[in-house]
PDB file of N, CA and C in Angstrom:
ATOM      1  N   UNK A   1       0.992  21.482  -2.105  1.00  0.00           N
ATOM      2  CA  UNK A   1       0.815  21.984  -0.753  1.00  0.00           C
ATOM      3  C   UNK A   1       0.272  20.888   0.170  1.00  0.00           C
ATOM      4  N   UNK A   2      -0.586  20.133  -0.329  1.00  0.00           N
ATOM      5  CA  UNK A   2      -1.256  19.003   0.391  1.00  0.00           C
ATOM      6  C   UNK A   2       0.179  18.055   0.897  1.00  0.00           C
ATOM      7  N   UNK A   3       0.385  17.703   0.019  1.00  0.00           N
ATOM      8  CA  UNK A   3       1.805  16.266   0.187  1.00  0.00           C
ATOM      9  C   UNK A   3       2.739  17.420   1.037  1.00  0.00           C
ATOM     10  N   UNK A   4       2.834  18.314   1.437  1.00  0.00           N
ATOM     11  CA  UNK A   4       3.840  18.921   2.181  1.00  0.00           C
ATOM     12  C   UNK A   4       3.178  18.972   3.958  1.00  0.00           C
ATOM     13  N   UNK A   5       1.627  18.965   3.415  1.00  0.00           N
ATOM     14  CA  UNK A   5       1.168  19.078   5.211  1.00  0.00           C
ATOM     15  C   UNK A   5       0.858  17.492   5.379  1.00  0.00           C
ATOM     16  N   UNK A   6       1.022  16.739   4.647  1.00  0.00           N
ATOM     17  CA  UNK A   6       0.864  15.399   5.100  1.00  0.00           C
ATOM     18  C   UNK A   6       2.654  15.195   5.465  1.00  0.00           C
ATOM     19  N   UNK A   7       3.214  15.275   4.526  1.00  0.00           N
ATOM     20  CA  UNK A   7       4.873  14.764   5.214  1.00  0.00           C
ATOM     21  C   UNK A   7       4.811  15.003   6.754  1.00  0.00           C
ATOM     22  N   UNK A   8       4.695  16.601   6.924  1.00  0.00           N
ATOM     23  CA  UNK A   8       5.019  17.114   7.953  1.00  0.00           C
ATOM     24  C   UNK A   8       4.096  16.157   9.414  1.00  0.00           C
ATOM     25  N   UNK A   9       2.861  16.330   8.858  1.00  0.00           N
ATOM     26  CA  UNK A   9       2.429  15.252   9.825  1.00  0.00           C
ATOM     27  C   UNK A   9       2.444  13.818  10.109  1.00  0.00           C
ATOM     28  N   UNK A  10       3.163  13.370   9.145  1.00  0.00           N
ATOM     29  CA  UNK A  10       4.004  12.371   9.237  1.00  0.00           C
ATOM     30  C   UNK A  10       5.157  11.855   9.851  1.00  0.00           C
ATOM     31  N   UNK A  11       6.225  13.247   9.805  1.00  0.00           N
ATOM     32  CA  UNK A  11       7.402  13.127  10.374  1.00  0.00           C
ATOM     33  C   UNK A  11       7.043  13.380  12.093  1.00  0.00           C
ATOM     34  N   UNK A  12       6.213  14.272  12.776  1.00  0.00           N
ATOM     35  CA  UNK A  12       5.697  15.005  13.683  1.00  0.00           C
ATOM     36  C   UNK A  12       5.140  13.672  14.206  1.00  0.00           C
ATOM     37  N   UNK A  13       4.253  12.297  13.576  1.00  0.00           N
ATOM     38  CA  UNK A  13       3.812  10.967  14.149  1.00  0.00           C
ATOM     39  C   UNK A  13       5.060  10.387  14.392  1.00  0.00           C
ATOM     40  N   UNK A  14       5.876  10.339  13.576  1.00  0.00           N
ATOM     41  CA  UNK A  14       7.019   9.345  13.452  1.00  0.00           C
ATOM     42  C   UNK A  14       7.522   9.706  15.106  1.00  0.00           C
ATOM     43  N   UNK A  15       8.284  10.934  14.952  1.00  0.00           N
ATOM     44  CA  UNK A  15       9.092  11.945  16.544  1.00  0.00           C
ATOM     45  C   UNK A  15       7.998  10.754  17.701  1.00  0.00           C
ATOM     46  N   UNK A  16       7.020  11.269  17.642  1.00  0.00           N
ATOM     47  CA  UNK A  16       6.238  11.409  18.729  1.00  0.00           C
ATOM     48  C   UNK A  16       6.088   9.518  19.105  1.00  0.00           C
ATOM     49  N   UNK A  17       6.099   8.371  18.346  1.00  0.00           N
ATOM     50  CA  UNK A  17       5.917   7.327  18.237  1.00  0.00           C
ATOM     51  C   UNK A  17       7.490   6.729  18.801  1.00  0.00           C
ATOM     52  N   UNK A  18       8.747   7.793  18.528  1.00  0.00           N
ATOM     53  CA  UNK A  18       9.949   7.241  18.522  1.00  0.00           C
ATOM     54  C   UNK A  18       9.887   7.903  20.116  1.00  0.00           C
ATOM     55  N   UNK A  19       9.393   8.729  20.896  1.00  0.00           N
ATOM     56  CA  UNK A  19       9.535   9.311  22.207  1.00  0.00           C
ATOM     57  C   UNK A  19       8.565   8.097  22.962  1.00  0.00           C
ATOM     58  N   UNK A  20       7.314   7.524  22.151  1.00  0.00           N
ATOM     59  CA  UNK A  20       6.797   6.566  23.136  1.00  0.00           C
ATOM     60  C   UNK A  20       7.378   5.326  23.334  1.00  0.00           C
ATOM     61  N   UNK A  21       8.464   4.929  22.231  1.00  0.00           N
ATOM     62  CA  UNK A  21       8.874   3.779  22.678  1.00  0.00           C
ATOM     63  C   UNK A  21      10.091   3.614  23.308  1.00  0.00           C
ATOM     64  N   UNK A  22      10.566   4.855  23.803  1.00  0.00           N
ATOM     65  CA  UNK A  22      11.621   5.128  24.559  1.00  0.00           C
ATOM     66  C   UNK A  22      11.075   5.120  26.079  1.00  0.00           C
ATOM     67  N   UNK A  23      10.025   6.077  26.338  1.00  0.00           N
ATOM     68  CA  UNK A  23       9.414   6.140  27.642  1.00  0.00           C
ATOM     69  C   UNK A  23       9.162   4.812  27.995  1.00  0.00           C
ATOM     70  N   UNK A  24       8.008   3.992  26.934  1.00  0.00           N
ATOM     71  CA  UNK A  24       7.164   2.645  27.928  1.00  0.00           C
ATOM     72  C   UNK A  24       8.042   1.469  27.180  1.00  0.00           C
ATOM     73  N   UNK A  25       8.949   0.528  27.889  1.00  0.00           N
ATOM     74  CA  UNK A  25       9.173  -0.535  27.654  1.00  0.00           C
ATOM     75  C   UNK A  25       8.454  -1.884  27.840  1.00  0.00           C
ATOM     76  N   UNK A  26       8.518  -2.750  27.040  1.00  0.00           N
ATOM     77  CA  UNK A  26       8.207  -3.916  26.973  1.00  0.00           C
ATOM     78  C   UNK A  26       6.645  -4.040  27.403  1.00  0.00           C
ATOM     79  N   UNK A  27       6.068  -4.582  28.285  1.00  0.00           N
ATOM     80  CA  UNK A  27       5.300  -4.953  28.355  1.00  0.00           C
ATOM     81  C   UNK A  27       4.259  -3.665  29.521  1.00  0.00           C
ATOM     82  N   UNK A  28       5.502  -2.791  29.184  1.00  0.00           N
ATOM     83  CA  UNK A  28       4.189  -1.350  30.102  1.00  0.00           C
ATOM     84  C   UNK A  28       3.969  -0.621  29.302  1.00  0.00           C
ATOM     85  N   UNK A  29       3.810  -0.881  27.826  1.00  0.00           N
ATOM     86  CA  UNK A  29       3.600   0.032  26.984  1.00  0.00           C
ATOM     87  C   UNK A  29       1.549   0.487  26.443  1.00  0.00           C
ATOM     88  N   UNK A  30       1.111   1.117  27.400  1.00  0.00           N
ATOM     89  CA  UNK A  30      -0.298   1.378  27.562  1.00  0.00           C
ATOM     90  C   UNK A  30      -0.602   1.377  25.576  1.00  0.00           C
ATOM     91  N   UNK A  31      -1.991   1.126  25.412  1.00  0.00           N
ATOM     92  CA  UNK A  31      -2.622   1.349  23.422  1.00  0.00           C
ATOM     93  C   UNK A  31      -2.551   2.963  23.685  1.00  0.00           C
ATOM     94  N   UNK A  32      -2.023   3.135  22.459  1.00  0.00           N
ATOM     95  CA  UNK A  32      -2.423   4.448  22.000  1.00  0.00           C
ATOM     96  C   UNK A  32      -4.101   5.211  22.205  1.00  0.00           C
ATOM     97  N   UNK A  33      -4.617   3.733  21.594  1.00  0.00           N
ATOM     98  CA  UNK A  33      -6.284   4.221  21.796  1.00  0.00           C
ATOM     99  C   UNK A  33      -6.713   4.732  23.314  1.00  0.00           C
ATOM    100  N   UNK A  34      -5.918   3.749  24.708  1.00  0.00           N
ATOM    101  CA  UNK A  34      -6.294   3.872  25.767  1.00  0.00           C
ATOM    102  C   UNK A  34      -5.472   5.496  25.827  1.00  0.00           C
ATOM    103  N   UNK A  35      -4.314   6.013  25.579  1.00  0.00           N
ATOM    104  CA  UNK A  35      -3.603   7.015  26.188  1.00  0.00           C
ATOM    105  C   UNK A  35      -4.476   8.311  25.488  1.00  0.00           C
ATOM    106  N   UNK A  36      -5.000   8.146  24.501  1.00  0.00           N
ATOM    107  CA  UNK A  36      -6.101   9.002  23.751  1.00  0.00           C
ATOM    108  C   UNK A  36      -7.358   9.363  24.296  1.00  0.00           C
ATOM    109  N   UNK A  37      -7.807   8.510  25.208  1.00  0.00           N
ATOM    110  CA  UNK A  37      -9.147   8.722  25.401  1.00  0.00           C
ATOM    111  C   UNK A  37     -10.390   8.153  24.462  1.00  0.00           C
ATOM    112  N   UNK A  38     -10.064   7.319  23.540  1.00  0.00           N
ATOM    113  CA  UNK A  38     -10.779   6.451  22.373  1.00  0.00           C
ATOM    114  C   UNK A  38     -11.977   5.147  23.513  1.00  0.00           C
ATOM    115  N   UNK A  39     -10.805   4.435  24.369  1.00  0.00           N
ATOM    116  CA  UNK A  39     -10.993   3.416  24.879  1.00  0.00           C
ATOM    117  C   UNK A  39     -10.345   3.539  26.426  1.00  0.00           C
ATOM    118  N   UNK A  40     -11.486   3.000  27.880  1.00  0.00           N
ATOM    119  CA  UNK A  40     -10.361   3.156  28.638  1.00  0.00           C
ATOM    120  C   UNK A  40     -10.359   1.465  28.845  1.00  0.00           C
ATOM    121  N   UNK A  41     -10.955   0.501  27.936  1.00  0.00           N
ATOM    122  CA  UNK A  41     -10.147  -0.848  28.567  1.00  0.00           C
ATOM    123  C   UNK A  41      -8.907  -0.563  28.513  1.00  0.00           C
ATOM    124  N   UNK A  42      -8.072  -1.296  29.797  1.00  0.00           N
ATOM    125  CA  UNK A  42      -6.975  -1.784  30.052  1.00  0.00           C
ATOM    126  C   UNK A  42      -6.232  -2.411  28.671  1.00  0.00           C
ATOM    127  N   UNK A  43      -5.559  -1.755  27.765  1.00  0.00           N
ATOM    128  CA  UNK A  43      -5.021  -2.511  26.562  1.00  0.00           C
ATOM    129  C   UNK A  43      -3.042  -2.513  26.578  1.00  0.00           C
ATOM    130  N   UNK A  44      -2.562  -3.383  26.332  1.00  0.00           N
ATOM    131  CA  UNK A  44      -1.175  -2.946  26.236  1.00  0.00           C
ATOM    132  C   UNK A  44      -0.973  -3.092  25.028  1.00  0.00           C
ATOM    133  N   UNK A  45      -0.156  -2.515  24.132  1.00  0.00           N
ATOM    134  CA  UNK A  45       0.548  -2.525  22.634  1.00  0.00           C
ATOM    135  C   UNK A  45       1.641  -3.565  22.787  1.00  0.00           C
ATOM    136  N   UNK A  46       0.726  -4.533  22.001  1.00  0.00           N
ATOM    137  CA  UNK A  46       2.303  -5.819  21.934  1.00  0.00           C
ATOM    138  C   UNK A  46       2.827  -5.670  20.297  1.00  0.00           C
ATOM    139  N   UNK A  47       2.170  -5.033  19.630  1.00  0.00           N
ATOM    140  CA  UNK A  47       2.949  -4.166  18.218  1.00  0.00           C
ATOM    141  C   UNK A  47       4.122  -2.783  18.457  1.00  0.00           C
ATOM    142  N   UNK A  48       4.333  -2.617  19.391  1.00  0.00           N
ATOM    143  CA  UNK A  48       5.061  -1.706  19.755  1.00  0.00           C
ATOM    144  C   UNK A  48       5.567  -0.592  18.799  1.00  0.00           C
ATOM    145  N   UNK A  49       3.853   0.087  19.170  1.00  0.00           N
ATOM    146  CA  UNK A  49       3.267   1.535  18.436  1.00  0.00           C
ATOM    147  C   UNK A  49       3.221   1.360  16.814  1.00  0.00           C
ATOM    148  N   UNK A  50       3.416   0.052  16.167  1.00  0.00           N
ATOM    149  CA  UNK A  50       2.671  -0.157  14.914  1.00  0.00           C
ATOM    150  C   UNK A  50       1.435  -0.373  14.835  1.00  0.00           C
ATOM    151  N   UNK A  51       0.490   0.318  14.761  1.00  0.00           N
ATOM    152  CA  UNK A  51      -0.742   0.063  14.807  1.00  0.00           C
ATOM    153  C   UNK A  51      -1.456  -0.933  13.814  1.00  0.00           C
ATOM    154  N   UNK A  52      -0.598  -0.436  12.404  1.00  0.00           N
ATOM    155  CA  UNK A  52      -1.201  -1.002  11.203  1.00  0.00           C
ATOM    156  C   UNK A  52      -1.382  -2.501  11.060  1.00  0.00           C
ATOM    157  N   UNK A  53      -0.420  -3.020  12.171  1.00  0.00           N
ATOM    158  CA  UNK A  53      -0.427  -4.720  12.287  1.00  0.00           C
ATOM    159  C   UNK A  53      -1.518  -4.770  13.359  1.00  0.00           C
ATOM    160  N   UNK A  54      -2.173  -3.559  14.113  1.00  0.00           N
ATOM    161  CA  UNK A  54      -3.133  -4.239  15.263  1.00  0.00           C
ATOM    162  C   UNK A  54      -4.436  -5.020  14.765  1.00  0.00           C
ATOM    163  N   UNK A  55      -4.983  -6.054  15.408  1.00  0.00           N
ATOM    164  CA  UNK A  55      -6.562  -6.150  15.188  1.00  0.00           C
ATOM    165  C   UNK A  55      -7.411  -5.153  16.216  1.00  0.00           C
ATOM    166  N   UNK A  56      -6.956  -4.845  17.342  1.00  0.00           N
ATOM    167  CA  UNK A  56      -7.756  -4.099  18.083  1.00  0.00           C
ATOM    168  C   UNK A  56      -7.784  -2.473  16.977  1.00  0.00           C
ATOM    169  N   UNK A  57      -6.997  -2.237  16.621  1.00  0.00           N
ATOM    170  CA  UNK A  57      -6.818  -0.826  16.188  1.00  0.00           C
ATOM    171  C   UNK A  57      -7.855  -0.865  14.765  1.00  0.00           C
ATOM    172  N   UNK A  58      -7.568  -1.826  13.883  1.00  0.00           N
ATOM    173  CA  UNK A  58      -8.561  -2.185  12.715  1.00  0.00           C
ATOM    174  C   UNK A  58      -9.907  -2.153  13.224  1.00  0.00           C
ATOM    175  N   UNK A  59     -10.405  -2.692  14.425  1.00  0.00           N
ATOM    176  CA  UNK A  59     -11.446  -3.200  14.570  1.00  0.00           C
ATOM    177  C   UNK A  59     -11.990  -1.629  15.117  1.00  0.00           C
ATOM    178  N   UNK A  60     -11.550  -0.993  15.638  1.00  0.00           N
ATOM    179  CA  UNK A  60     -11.276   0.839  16.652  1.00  0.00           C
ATOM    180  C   UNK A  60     -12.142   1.652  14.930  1.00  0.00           C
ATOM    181  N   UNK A  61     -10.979   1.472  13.977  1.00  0.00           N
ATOM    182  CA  UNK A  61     -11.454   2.136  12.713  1.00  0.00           C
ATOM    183  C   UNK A  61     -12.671   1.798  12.124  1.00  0.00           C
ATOM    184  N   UNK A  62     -12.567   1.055  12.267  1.00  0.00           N
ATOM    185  CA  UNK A  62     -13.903   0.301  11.454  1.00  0.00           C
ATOM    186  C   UNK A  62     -15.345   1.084  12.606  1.00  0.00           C
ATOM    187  N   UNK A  63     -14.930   0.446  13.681  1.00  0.00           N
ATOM    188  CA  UNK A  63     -16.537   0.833  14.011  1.00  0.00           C
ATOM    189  C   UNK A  63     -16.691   2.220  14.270  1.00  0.00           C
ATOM    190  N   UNK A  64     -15.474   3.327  14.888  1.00  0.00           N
ATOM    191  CA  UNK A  64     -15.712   4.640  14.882  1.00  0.00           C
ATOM    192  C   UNK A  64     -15.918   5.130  13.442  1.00  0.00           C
TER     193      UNK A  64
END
């Protein structure tokens, strides 16, 4: 039951990650962290919505 509500919220990140990189191109693509409410510095995603390669996003986990 677990591995079935993780897929699902998996596939449900995936959708939602494939709609942001359709909306913001290239270099207007606002951080996730900023569009969240995490952070409001001014950040743009030059990983384009891979987080797992960010240092800002590592560094986000770590200290929250």
């Amino acid at each position: 039951m677990r591995k079935q509500k993780t897929n699902n919220r998996d596939k449900d990140v995936s959708r939602w990650i494939k709609r942001l990189k359709k909306r913001y191109l290239g270099s207007s693509r606002p951080c996730l962290h900023v569009m969240s409410g995490v952070t409001c510095a001014p950040k743009i995603c030059v990983w384009d919505y891979e987080c797992y390669h960010c240092e800002y996003d590592q560094m986000l986990d770590a200290v929250l």
